[in-house]
N, C-alpha and C. Protein backbone atom coordinates (compact mmCIF):
# COMPACT_ATOMS: atom_id res chain seq x y z
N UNK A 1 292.78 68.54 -15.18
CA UNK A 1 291.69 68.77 -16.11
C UNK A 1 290.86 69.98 -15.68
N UNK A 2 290.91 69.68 -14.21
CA UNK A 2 289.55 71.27 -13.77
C UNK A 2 290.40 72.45 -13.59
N UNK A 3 292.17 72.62 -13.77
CA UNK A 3 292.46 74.11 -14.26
C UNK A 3 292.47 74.02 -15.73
N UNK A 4 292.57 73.22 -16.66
CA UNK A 4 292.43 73.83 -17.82
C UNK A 4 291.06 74.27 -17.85
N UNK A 5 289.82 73.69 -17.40
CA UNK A 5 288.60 73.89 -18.02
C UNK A 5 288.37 75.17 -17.51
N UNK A 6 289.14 75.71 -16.07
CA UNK A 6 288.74 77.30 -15.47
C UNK A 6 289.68 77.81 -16.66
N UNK A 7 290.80 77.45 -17.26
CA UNK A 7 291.60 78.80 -18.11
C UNK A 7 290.67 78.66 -19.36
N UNK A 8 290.84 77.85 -19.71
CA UNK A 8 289.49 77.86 -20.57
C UNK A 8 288.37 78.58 -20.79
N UNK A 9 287.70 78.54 -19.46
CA UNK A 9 286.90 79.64 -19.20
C UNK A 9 287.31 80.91 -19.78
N UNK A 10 288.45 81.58 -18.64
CA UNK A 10 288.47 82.64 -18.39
C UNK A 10 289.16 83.35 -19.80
N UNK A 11 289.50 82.30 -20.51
CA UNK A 11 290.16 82.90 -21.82
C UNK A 11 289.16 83.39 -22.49
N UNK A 12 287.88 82.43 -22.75
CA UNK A 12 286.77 82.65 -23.52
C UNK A 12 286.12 83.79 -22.99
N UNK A 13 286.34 84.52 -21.38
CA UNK A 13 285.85 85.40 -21.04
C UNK A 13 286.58 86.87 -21.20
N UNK A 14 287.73 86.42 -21.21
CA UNK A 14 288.67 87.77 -21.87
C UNK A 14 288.37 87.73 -23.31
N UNK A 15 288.06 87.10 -24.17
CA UNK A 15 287.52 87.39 -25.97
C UNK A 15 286.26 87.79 -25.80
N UNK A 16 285.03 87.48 -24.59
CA UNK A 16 283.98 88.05 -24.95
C UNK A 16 284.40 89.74 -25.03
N UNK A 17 285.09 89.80 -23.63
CA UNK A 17 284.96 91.14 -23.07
C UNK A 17 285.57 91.96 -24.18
N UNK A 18 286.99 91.47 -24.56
CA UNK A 18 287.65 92.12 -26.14
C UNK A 18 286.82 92.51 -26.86
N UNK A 19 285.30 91.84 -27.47
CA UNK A 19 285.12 91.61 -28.46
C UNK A 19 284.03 93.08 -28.53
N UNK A 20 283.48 93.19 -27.29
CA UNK A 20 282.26 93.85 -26.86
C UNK A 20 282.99 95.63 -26.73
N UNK A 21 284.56 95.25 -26.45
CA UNK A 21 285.00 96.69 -26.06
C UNK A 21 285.73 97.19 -27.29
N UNK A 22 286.48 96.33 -28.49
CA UNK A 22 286.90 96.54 -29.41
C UNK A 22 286.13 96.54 -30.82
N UNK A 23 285.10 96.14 -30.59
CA UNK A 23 283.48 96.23 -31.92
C UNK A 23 284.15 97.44 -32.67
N UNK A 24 283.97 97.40 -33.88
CA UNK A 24 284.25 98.51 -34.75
C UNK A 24 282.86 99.85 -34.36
N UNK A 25 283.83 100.78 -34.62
CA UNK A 25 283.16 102.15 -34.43
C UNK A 25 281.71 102.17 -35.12
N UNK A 26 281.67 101.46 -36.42
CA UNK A 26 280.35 101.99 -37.51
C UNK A 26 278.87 102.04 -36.72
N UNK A 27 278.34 102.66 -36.75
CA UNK A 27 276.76 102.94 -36.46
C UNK A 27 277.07 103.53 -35.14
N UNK A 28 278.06 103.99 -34.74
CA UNK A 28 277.75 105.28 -33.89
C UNK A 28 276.93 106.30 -34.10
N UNK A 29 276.70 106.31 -34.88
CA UNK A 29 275.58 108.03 -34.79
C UNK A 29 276.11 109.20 -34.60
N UNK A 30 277.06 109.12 -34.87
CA UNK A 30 278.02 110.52 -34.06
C UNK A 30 278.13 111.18 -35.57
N UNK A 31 277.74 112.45 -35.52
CA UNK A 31 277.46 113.32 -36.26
C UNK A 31 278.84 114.45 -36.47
N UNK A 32 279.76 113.86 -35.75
CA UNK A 32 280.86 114.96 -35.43
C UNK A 32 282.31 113.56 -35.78
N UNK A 33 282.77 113.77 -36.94
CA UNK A 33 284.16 112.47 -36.94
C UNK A 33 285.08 113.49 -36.78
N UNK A 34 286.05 112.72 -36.12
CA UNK A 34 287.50 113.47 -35.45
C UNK A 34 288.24 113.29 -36.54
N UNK A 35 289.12 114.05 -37.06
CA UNK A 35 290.34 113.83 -38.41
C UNK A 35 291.41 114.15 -37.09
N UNK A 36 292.30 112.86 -37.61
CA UNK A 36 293.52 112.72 -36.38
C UNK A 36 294.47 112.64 -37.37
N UNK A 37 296.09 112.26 -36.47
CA UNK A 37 296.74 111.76 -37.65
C UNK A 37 297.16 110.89 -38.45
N UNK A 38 296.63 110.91 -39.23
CA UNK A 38 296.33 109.52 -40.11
C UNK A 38 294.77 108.72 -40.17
N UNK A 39 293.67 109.05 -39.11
CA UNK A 39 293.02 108.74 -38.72
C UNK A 39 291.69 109.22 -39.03
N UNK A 40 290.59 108.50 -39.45
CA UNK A 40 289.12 109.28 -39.25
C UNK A 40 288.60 108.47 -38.29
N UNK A 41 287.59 109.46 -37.41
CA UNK A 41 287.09 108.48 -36.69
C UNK A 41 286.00 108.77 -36.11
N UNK A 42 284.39 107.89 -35.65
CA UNK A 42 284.46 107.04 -36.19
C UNK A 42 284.08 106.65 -37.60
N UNK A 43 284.79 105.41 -38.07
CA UNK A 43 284.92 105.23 -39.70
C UNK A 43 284.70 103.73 -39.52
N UNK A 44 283.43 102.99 -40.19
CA UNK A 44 282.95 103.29 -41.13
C UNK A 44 280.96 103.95 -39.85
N UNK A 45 280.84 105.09 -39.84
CA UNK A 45 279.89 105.80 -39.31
C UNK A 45 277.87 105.51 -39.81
N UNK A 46 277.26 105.58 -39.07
CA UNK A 46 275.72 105.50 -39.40
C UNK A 46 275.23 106.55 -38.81
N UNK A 47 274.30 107.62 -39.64
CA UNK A 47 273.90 108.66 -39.26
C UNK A 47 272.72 108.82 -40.35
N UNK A 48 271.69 109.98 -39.53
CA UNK A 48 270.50 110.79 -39.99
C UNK A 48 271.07 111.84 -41.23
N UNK A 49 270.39 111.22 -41.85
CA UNK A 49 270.59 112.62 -43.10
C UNK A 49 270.79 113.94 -42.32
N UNK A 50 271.58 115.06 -42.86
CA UNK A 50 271.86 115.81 -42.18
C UNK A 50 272.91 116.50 -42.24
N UNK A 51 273.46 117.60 -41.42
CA UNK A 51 274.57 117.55 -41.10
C UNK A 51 275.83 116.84 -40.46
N UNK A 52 277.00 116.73 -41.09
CA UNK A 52 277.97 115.75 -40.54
C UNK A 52 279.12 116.68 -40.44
N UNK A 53 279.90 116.76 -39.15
CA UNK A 53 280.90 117.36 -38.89
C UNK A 53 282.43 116.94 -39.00
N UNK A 54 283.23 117.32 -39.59
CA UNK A 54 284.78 116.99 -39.30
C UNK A 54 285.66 117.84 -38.08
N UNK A 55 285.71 117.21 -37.33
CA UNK A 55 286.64 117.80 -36.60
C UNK A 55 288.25 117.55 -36.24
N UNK A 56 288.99 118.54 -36.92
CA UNK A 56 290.20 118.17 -36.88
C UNK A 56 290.91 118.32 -35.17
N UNK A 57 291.71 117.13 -34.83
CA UNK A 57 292.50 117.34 -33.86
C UNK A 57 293.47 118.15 -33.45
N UNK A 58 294.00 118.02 -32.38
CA UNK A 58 295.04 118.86 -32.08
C UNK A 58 295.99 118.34 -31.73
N UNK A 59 297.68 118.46 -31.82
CA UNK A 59 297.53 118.68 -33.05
C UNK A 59 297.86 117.37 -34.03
N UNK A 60 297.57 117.85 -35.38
CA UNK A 60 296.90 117.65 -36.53
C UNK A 60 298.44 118.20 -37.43
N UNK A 61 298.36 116.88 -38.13
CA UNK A 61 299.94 117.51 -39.20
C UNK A 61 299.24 118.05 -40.62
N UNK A 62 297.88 118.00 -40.89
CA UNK A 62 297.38 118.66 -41.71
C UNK A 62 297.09 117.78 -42.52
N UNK A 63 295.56 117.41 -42.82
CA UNK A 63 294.70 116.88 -43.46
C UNK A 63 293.28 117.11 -44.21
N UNK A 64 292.69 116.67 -44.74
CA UNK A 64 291.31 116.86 -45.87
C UNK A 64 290.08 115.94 -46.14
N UNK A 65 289.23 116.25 -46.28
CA UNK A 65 288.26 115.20 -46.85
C UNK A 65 287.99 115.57 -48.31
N UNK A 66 288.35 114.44 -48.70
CA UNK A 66 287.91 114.61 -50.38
C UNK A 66 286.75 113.22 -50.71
N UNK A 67 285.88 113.45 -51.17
CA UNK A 67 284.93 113.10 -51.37
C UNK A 67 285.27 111.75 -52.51
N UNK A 68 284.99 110.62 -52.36
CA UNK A 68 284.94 109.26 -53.22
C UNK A 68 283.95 109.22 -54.32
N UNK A 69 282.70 108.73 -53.51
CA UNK A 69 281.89 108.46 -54.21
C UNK A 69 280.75 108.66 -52.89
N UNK A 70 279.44 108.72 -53.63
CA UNK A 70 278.23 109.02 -52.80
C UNK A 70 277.33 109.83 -53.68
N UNK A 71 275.93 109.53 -53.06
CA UNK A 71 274.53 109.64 -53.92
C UNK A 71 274.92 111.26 -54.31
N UNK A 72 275.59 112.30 -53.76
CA UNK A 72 275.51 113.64 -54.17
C UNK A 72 277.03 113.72 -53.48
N UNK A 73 277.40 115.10 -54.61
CA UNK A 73 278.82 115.35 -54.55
C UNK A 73 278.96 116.64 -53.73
N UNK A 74 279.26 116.44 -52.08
CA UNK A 74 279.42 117.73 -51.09
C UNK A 74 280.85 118.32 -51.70
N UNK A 75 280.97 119.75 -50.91
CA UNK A 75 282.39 120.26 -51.19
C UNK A 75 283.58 119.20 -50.95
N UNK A 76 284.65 119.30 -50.93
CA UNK A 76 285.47 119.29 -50.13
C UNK A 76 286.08 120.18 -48.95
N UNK A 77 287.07 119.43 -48.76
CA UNK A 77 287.80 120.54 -47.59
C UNK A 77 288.88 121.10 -48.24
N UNK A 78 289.43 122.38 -47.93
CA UNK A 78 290.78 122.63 -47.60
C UNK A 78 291.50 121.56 -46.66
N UNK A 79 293.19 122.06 -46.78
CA UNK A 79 293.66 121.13 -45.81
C UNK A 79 294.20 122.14 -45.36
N UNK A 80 293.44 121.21 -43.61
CA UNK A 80 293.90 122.30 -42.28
C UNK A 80 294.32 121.50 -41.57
N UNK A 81 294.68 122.09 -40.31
CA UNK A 81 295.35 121.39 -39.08
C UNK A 81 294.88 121.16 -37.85
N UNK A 82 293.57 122.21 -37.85
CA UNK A 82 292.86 122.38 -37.17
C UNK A 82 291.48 123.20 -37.46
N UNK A 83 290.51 122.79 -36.92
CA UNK A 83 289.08 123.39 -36.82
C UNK A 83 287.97 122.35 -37.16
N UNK A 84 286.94 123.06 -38.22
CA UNK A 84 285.96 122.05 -38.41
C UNK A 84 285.66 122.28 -39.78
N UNK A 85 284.89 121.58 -40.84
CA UNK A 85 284.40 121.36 -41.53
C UNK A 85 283.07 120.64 -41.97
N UNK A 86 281.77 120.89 -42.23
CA UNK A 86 280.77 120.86 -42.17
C UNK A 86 280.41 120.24 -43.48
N UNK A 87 279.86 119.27 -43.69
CA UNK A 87 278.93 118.43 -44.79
C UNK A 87 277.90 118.19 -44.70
N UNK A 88 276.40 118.66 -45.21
CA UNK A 88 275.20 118.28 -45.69
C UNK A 88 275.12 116.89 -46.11
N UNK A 89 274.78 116.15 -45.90
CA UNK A 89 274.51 114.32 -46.81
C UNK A 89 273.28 113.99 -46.86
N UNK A 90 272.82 113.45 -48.03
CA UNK A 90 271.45 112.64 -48.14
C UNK A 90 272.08 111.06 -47.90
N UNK A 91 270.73 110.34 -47.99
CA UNK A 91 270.60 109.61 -47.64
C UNK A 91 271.31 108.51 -48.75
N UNK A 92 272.18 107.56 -48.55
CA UNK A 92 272.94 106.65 -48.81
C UNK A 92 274.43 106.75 -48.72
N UNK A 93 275.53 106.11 -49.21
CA UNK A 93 277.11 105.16 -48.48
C UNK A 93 277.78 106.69 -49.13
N UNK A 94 278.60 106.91 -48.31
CA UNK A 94 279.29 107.86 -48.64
C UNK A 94 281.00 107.60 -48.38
N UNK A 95 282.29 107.37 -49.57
CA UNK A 95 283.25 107.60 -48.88
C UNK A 95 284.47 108.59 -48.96
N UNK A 96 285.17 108.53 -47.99
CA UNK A 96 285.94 109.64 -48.68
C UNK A 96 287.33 109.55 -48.03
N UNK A 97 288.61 110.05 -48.26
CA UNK A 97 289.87 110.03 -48.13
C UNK A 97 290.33 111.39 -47.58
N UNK A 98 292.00 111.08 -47.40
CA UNK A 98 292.86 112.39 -47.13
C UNK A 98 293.91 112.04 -48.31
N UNK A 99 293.55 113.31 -49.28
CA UNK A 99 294.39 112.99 -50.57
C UNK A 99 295.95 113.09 -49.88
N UNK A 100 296.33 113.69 -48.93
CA UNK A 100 297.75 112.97 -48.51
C UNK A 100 298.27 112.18 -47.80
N UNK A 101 297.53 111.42 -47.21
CA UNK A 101 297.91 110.73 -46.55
C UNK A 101 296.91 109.30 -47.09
N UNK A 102 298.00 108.31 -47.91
CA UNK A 102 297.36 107.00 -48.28
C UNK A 102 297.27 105.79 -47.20
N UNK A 103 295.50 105.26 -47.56
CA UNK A 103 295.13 104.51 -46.44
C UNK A 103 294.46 105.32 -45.49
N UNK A 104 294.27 106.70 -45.35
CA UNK A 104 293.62 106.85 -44.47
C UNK A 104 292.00 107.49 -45.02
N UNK A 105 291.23 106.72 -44.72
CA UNK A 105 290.04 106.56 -45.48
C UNK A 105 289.02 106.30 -44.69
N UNK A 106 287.48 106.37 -45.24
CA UNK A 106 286.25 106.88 -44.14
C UNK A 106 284.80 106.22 -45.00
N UNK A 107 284.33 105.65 -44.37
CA UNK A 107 282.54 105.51 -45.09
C UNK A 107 281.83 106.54 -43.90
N UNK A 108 280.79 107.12 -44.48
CA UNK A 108 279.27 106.86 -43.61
C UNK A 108 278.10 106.60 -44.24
N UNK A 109 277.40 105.98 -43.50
CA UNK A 109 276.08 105.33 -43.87
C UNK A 109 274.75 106.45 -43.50
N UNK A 110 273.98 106.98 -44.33
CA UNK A 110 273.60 108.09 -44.04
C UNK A 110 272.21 107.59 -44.38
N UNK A 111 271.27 107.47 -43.05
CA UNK A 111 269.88 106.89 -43.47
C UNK A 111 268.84 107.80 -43.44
């Protein structure tokens, strides 16, 4: 009975630790999302009105942000493979995609 109740334990202590190290990305604050491949990140993001950066990886099989929906309609991107891309956002949910690559998709929360 007293090794199950230690695995027991220690199981419940490997899900805290999971839980605390695997938390979804959103409300980072990070003003700079990485475009990977296939990937935005972090997604779904919380940030200051402002400037918001894309930064494409390296390398990068070539991707875009195209704009969903949100309180005001920023540019889009070209699709590159590399560099950056720069968005202005006011304040409220913003999301947006890579028109080629389906499923790979992005919010930020812009307060």
């Amino acid at each position: 009975m007293r090794s199950q109740l230690l695995m027991l334990a220690a199981g419940l202590a490997l899900v805290a630790g999971c839980k605390s190290s695997t938390s979804p990305s959103g409300g980072g604050r990070s003003t700079t999302i990485t475009v990977g491949n296939n990937f935005f990140s972090p997604t779904p993001d919380t940030v200051a009105a402002g400037q918001v950066t894309f930064s494409w990886s390296t390398p990068s099989n070539g991707h875009n942000v195209t704009w969903i929906s949100g309180p005001t309609t920023p540019s889009n991107s070209q699709t590159l493979q590399s560099g950056t891309f720069p968005a202005t956002l006011q304040a409220g949910t913003y999301t947006y995609h890579c028109t080629i690559h389906a499923g790979m998709n992005g919010t930020i929360v812009v307060q």
